[in-house]
N, C-alpha and C. Protein backbone atom coordinates (compact mmCIF):
# COMPACT_ATOMS: atom_id res chain seq x y z
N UNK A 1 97.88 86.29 114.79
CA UNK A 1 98.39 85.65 113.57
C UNK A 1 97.53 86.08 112.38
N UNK A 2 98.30 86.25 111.49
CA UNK A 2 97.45 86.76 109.88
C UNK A 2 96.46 85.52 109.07
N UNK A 3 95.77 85.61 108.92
CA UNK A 3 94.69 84.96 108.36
C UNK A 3 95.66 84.14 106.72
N UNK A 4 95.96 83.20 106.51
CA UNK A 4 96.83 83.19 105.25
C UNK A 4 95.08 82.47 104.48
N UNK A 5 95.13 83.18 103.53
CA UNK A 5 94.35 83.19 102.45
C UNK A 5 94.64 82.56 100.85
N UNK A 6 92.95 81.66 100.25
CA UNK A 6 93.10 81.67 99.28
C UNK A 6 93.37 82.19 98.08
N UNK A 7 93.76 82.83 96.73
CA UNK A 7 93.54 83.94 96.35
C UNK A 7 93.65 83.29 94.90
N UNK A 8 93.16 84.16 93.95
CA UNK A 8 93.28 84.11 92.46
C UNK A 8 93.44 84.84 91.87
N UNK A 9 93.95 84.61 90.67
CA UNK A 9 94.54 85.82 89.80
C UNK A 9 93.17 85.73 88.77
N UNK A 10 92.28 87.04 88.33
CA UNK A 10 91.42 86.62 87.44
C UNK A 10 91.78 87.13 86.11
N UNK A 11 91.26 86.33 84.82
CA UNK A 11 92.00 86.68 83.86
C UNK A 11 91.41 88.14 82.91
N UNK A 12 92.49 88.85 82.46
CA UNK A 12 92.40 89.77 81.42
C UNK A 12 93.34 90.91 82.24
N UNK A 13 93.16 92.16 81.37
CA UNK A 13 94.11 93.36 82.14
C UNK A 13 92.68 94.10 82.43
N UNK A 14 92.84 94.75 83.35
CA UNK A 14 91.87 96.17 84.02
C UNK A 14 92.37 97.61 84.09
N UNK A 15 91.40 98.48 84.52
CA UNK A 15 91.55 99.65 84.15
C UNK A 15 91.33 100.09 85.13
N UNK A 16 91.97 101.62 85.59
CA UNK A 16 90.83 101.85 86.96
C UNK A 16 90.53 103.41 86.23
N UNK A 17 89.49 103.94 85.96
CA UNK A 17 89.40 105.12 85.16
C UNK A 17 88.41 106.41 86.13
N UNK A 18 88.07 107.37 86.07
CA UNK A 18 88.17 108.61 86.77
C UNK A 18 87.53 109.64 85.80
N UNK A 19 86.18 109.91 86.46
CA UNK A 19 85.40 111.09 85.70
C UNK A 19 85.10 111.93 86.73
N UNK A 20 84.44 113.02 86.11
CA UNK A 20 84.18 114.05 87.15
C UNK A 20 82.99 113.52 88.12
N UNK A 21 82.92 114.30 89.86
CA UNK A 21 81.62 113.81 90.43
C UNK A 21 80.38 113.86 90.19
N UNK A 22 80.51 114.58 88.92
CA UNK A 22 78.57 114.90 88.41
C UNK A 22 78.93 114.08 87.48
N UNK A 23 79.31 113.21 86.55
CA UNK A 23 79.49 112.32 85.64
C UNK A 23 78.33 111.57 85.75
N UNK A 24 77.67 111.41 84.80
CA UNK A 24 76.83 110.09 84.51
C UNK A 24 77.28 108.96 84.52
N UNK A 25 76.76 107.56 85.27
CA UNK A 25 77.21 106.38 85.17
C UNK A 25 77.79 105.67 83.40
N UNK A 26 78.63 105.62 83.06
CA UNK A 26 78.71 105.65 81.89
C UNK A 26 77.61 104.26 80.94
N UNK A 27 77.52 104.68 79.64
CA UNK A 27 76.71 103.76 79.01
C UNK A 27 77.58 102.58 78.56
N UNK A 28 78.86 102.44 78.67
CA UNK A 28 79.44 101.60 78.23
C UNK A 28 80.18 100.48 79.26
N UNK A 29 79.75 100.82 80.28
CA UNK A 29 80.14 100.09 81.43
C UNK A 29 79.63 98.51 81.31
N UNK A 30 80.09 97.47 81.25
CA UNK A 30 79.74 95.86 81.05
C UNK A 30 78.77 95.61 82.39
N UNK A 31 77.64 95.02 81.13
CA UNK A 31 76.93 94.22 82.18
C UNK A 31 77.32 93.01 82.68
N UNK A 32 78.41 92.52 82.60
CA UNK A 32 78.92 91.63 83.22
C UNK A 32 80.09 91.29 83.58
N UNK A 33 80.64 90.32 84.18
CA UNK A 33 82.28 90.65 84.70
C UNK A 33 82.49 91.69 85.39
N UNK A 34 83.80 91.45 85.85
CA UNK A 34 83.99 92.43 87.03
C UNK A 34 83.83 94.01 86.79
N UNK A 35 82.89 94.59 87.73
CA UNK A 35 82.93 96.17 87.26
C UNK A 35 82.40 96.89 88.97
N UNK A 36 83.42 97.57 89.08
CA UNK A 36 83.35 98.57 90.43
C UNK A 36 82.98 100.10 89.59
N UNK A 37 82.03 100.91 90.29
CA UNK A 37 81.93 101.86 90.87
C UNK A 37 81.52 102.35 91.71
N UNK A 38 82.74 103.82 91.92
CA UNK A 38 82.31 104.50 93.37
C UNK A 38 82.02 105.70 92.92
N UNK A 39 80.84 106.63 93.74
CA UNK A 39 80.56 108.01 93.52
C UNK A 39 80.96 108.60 94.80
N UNK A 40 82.31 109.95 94.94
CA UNK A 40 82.49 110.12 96.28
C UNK A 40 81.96 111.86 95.24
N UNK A 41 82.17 112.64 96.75
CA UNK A 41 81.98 114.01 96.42
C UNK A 41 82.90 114.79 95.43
N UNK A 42 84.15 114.10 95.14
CA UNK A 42 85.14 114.73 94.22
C UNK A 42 85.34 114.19 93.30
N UNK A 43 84.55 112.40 92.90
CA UNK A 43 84.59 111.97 92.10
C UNK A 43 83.75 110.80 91.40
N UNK A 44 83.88 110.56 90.04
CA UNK A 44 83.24 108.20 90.03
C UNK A 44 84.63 108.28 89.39
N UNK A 45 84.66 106.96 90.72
CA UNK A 45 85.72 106.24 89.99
C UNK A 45 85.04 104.90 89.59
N UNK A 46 85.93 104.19 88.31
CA UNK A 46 85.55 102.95 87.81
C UNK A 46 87.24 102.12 87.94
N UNK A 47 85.97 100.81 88.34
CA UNK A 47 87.17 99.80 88.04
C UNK A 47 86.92 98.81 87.01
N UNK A 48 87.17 98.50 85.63
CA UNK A 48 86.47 97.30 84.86
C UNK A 48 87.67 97.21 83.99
N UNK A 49 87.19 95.53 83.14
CA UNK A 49 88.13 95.82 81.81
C UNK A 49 88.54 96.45 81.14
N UNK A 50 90.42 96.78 80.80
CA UNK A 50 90.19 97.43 79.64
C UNK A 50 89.93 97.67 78.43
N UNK A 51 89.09 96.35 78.50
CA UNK A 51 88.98 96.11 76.91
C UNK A 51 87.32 96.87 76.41
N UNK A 52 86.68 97.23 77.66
CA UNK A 52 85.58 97.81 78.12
C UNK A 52 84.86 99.28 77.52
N UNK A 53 86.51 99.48 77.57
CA UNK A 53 86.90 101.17 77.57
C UNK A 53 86.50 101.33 76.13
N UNK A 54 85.51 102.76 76.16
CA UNK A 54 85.35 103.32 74.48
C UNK A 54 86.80 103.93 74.16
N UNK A 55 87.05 104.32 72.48
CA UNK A 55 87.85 104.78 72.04
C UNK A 55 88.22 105.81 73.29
N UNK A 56 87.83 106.74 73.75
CA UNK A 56 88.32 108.03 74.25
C UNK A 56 89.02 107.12 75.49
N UNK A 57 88.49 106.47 76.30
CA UNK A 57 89.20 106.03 77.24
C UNK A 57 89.86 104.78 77.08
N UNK A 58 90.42 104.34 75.80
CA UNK A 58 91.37 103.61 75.43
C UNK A 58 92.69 104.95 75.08
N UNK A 59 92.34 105.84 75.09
CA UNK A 59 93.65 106.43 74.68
C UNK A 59 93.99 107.03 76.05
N UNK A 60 92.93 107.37 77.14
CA UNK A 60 93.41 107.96 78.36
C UNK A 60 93.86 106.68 78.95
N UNK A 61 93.77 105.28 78.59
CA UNK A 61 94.39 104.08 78.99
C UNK A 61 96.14 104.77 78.34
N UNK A 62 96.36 105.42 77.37
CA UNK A 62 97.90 105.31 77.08
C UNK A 62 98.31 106.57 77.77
N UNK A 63 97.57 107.36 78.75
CA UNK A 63 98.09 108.38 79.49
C UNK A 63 97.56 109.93 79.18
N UNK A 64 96.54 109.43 77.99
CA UNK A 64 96.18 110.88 77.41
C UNK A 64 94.31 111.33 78.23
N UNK A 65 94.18 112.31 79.05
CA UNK A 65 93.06 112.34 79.53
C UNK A 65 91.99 112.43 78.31
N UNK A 66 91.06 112.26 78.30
CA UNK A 66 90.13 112.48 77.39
C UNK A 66 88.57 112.74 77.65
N UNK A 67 88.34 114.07 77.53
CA UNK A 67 86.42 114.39 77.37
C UNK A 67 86.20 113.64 79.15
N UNK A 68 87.30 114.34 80.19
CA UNK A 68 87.10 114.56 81.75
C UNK A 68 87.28 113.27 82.49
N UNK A 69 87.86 112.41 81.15
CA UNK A 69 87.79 110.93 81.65
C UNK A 69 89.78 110.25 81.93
N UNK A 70 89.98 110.28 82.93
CA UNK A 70 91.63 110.00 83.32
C UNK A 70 91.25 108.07 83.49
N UNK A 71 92.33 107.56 83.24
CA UNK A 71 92.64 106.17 83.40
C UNK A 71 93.96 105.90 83.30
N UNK A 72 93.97 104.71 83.71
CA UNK A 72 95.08 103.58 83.99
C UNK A 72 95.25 102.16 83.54
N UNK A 73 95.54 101.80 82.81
CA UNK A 73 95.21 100.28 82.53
C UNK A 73 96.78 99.80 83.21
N UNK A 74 96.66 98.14 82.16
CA UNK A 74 97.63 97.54 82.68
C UNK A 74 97.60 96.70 84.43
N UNK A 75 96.23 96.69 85.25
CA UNK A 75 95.92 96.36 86.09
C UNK A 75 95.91 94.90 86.01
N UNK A 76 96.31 93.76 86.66
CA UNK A 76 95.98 92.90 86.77
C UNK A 76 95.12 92.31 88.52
N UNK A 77 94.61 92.06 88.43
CA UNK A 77 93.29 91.19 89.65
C UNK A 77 93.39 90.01 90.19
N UNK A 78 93.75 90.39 92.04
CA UNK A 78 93.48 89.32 92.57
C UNK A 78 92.83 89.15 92.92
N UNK A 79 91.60 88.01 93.43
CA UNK A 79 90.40 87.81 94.11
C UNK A 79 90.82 87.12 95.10
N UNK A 80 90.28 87.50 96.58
CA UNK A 80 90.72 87.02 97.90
C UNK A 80 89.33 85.85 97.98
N UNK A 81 89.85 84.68 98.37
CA UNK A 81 88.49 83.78 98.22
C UNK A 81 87.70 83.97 98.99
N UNK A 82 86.93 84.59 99.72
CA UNK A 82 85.73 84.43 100.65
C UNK A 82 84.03 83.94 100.65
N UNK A 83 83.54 84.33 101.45
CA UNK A 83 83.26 85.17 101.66
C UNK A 83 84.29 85.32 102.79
N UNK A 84 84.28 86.62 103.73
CA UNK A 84 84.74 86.86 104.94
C UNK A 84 84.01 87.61 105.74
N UNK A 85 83.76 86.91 107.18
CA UNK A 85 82.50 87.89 108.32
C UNK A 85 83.47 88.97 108.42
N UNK A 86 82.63 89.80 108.64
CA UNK A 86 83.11 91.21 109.00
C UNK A 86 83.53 91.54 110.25
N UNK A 87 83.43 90.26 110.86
CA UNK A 87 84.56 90.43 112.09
C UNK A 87 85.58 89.97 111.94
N UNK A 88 85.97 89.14 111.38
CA UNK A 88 87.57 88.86 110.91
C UNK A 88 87.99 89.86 110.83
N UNK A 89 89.82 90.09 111.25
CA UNK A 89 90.37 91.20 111.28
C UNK A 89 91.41 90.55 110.72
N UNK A 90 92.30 91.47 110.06
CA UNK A 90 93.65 91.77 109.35
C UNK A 90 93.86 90.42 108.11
N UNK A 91 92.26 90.72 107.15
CA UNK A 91 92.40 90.26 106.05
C UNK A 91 93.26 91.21 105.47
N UNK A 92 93.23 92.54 104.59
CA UNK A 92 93.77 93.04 104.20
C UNK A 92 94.92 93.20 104.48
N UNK A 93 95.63 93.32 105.68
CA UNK A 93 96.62 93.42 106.00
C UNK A 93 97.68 92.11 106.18
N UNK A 94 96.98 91.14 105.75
CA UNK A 94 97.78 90.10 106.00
C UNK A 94 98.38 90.07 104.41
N UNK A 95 97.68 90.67 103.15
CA UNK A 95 98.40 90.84 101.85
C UNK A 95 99.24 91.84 101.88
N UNK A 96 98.37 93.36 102.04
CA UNK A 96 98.65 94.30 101.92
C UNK A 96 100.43 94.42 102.29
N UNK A 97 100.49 93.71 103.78
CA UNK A 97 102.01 94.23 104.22
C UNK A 97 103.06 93.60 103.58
N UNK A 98 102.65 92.57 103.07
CA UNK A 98 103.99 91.43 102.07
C UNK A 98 104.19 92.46 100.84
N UNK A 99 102.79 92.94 99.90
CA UNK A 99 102.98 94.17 99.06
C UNK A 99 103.88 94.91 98.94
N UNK A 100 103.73 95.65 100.40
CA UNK A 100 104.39 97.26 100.71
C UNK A 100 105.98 96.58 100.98
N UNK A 101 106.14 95.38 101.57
CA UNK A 101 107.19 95.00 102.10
C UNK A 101 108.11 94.73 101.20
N UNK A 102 107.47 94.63 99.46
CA UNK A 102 108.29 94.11 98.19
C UNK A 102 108.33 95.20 97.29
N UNK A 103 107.24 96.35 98.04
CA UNK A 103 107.42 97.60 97.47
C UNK A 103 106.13 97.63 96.19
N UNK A 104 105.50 96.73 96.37
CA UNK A 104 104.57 96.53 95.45
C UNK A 104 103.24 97.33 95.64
N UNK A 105 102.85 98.38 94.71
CA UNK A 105 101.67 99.34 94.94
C UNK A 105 100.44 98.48 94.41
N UNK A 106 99.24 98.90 95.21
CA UNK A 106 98.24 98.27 94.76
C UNK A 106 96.96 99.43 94.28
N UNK A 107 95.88 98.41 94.03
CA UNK A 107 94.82 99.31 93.96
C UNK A 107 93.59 98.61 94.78
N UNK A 108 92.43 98.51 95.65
CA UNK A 108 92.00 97.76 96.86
C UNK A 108 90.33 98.07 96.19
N UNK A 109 89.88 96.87 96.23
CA UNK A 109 88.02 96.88 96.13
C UNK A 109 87.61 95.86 96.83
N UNK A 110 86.86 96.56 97.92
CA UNK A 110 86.06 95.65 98.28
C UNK A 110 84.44 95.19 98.04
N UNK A 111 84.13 94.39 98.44
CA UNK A 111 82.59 93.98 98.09
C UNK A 111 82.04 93.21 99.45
N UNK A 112 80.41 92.72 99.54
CA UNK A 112 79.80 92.35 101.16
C UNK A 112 80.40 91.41 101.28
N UNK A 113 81.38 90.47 100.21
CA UNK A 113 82.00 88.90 100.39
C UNK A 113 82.98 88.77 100.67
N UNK A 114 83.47 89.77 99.49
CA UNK A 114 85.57 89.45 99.92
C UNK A 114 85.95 91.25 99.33
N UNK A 115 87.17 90.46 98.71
CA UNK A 115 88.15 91.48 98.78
C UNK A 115 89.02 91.50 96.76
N UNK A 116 88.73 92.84 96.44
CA UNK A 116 90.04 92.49 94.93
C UNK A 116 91.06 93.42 95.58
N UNK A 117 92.50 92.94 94.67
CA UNK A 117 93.99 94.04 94.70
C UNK A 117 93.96 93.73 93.35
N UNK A 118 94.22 95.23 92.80
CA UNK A 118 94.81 95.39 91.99
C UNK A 118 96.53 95.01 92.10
N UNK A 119 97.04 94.71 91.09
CA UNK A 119 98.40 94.86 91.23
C UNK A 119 99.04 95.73 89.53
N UNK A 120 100.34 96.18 89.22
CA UNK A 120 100.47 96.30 87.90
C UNK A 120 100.87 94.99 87.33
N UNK A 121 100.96 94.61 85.71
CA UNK A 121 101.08 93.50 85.48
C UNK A 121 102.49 93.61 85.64
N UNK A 122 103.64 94.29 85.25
CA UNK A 122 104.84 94.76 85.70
C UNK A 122 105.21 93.86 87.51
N UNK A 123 104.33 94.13 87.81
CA UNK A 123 104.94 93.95 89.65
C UNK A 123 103.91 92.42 89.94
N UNK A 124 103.52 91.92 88.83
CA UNK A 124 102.96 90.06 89.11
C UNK A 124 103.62 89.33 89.35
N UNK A 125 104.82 89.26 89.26
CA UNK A 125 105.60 88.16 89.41
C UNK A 125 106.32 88.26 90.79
N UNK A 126 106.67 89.44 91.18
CA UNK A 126 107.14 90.18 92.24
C UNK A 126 106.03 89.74 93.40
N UNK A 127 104.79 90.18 93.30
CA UNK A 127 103.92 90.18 93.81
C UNK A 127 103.62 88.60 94.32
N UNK A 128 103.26 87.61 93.86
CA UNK A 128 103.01 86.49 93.76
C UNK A 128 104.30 85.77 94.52
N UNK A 129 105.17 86.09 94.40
CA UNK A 129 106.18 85.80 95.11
C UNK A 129 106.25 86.22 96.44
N UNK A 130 106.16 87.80 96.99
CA UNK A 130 105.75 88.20 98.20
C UNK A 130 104.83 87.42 98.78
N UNK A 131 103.11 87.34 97.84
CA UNK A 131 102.23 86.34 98.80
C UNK A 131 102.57 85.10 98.93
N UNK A 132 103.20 84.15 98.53
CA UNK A 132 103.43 82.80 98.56
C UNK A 132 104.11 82.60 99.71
N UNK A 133 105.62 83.77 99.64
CA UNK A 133 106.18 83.49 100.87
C UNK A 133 105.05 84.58 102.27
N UNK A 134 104.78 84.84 102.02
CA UNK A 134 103.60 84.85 103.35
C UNK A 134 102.51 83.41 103.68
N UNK A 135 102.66 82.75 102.92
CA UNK A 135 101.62 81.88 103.41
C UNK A 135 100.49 81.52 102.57
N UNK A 136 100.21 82.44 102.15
CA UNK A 136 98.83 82.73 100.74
C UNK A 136 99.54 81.92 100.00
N UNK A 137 97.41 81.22 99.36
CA UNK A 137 98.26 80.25 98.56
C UNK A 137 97.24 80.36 96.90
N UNK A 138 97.96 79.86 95.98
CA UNK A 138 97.17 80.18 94.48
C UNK A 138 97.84 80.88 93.82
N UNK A 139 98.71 81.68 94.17
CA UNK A 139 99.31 82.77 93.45
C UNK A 139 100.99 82.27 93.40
N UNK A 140 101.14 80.90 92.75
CA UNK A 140 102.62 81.02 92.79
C UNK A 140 103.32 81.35 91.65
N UNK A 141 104.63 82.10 92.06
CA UNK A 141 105.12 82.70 90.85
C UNK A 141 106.08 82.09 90.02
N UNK A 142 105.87 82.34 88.73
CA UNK A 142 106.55 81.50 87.41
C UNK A 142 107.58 81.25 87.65
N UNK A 143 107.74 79.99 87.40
CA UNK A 143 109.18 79.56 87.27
C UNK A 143 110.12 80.16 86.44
């Protein structure tokens, strides 16, 4: 049986943005509030506000790359309540498949406690509706 979970929507829109793998951690990254990065061999990716974003990556927020920096805004954030032991199985998948099942794309961060999904703000209402009728609870969708 799927784990049915607390969850929250946290407030503002997010970004998930994309520099090259030798990129410097950027200087404008918030010291506070939510902020992911990852350094893999092909890339840093960031996940933070978009309100975060300097000019150049407020305009690669409207689709335009800028000075090696690609983004996405329009993200909205769920927080899975945990913490969760790392033996628990089919947290993710107990959201993830209501998602895919409503056709709803995500974007996935985890941390040592819990779990964020991205969702678009476009597919929130959609979304919130999928988790509710799974069981998950916090996320019910507007009347």
């Amino acid at each position: 049986m799927s784990p049915q979970l607390d969850l929250t929507l946290l407030d503002g829109d997010f970004a998930v943005v994309q520099l090259g793998a030798d990129a410097p951690f950027p200087s404008w990254l918030p010291a506070e509030g939510f902020v992911s990065v990852t350094r893999t061999l092909s890339e840093l990716s960031i996940v933070c506000p978009t309100s975060a974003l300097p000019a150049e990556g407020a305009a690669a927020a409207e689709g335009a790359a800028a000075d090696g920096l690609t983004c996405e805004s329009g993200w909205r954030m769920i927080r899975f309540e945990g913490p969760f032991e790392f033996s628990l199985t089919g947290v993710l998948a107990s959201v993830l498949n209501p998602l895919a099942d409503a056709g709803v794309g995500i974007f996935a961060v985890s941390t040592y406690n819990t779990d964020y999904l991205l969702v678009k703000a476009a597919d929130l209402e959609r979304a919130a509706a999928a988790l509710t009728t799974a069981g998950h609870r916090g996320l019910a969708p507007n009347p």
